[in-house]
Protein backbone atom coordinates (compact mmCIF):
# COMPACT_ATOMS: atom_id res chain seq x y z
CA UNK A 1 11.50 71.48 22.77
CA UNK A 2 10.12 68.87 25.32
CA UNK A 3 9.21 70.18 28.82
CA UNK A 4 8.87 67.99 31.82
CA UNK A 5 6.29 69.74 34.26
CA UNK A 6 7.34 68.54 38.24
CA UNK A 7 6.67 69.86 41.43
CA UNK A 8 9.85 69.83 43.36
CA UNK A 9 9.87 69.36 47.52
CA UNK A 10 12.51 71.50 49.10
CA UNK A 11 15.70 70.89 48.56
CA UNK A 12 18.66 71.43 50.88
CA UNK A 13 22.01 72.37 49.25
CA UNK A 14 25.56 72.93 50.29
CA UNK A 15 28.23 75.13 48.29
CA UNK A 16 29.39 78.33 47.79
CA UNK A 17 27.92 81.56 45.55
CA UNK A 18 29.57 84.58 43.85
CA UNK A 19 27.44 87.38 42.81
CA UNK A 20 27.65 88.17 39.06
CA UNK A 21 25.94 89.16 35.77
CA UNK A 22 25.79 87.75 32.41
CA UNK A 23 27.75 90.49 31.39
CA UNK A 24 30.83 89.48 34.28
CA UNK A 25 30.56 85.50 34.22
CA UNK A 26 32.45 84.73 36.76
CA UNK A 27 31.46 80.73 36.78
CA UNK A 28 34.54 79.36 36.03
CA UNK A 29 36.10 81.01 39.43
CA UNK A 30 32.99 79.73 41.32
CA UNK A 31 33.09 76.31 39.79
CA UNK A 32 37.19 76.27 40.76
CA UNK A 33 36.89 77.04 43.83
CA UNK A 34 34.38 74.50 45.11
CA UNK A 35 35.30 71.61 43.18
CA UNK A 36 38.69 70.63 45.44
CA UNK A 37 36.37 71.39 48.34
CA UNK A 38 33.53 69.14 47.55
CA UNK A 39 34.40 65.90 49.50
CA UNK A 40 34.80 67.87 52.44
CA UNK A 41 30.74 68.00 52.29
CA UNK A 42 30.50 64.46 54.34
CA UNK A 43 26.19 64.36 54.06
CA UNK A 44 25.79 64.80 50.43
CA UNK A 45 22.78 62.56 49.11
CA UNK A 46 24.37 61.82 45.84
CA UNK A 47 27.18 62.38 43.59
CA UNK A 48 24.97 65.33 41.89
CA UNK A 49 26.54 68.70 40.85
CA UNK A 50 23.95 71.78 41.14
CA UNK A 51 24.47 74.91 39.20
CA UNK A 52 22.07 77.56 40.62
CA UNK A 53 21.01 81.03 40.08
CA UNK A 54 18.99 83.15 42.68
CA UNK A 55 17.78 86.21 40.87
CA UNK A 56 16.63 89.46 42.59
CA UNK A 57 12.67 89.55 42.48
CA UNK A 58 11.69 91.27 39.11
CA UNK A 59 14.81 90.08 37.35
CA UNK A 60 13.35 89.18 34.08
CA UNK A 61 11.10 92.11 33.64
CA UNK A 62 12.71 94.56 32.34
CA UNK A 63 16.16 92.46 31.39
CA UNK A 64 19.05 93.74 31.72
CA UNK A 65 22.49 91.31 31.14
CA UNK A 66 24.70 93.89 33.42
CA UNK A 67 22.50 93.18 36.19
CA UNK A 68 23.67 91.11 38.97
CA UNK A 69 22.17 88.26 40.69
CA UNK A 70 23.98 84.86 42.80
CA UNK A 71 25.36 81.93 41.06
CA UNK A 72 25.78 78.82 42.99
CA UNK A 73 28.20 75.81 42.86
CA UNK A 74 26.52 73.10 45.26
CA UNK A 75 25.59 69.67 46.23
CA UNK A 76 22.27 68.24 47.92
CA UNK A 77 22.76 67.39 51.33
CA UNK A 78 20.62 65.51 53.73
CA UNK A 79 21.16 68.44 56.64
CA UNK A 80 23.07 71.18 57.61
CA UNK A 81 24.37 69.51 60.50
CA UNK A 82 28.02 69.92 59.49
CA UNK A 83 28.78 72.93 57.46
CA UNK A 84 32.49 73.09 56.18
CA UNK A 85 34.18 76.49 56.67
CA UNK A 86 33.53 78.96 54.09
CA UNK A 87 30.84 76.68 52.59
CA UNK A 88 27.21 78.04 52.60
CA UNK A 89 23.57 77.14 52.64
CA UNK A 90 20.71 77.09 50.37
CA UNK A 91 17.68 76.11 50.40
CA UNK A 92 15.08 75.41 47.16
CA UNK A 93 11.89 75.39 48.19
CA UNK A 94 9.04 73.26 46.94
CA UNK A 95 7.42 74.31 43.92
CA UNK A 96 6.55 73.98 40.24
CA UNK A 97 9.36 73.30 37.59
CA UNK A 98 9.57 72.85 33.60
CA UNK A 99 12.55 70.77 33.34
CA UNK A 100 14.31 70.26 30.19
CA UNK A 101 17.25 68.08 29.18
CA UNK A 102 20.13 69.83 27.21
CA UNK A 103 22.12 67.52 25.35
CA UNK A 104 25.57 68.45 23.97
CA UNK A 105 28.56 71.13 25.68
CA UNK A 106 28.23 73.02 28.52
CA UNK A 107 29.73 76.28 26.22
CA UNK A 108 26.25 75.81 23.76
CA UNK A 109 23.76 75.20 26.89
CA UNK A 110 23.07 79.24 26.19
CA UNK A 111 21.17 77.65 22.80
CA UNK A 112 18.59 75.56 25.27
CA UNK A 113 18.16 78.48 27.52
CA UNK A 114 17.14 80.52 24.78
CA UNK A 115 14.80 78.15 22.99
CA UNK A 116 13.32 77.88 26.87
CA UNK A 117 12.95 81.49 27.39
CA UNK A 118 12.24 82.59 23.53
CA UNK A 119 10.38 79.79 22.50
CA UNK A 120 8.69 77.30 24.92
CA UNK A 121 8.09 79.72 27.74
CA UNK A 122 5.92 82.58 25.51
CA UNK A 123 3.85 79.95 23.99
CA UNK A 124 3.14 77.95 27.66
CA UNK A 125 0.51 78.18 30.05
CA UNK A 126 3.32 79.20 32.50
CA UNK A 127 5.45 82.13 33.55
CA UNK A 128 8.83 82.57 35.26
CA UNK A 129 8.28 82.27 38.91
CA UNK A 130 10.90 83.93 41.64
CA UNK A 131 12.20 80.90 42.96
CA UNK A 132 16.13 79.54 42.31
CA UNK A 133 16.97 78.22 38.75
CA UNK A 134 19.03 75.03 38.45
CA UNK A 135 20.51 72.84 36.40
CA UNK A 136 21.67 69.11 37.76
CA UNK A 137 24.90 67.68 36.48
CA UNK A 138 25.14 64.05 37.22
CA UNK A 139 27.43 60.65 35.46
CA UNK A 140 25.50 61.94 31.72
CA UNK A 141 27.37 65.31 32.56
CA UNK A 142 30.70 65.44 30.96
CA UNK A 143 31.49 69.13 30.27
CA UNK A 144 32.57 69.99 26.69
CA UNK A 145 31.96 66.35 25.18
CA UNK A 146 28.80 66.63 22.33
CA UNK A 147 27.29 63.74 23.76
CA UNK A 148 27.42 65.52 27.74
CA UNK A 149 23.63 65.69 29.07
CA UNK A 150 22.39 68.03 32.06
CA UNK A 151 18.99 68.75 33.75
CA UNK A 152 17.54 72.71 33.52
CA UNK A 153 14.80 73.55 35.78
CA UNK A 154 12.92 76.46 35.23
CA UNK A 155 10.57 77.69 38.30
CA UNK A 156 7.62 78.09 36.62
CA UNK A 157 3.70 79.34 38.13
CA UNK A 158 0.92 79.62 36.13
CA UNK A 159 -0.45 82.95 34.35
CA UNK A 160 -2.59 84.86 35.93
């Protein structure tokens, strides 16, 4: 698997979160409830789709799938100058990414994420760093259709 090593300036993103594990997926409800709310986000910079995890410092360590952490449903926005109600703010700051490109259904992304994490990752020059991970859904993104494409980004910082 190909990794594409980019520093990423801060990003400023509008949505909303539900806290979950991978044990209680709960994206679907997340993902349901923002979607008929997403052109009320007037200052979005694109037509982009960001799915986002914040996990709790020390996640990864010792891994544990019932543990819970914030999944995001957002867009990038050029300022938080008008929030719509019940909508929240994140913010990705700038840092060091691997960024991979997933090609085929959303429902067999869990294949790339384990070739990432199993695979690529171990046998870098890099380590997880605790910083949001993302994945960008723009026009290649079409859900459950083979040929569907998406973005994952990986925060990454060298070993020590």
């Amino acid at each position: 698997m190909e990794a594409r090593i980019e520093t990423l300036t801060e990003k400023k993103l509008l949505g909303k979160h539900l806290v979950m594990s991978f044990i209680e997926n709960k994206t679907f409800q997340l993902w349901s409830s923002f979607m008929p709310r997403r052109k009320e986000i007037k200052n979005a910079t694109d037509s982009n789709l960001y799915s986002l995890e914040v996990f709790p410092i020390g996640h990864f360590d010792n891994f544990d799938p019932s543990n819970t952490f914030q999944k995001w449903a957002a867009v990038e926005v050029s300022d938080f100058d008008e929030i719509p109600a019940n909508m929240e703010i994140l913010v990705i700051p700038t840092g060091l990414y691997a960024v991979f490109l997933h090609k085929g259904a959303a429902t067999e992304a869990y294949q790339t994420y384990h070739t990432i994490f199993a695979e690529w990752l171990p046998n870098s020059p890099y380590i997880v760093d605790d910083r949001p991970h993302f994945a960008v859904m723009d026009e290649r993104y079409q859900k459950d259709d083979p040929d569907s494409e998406e973005e994952i980004w990986i925060p990454i910082k060298h070993r020590a």
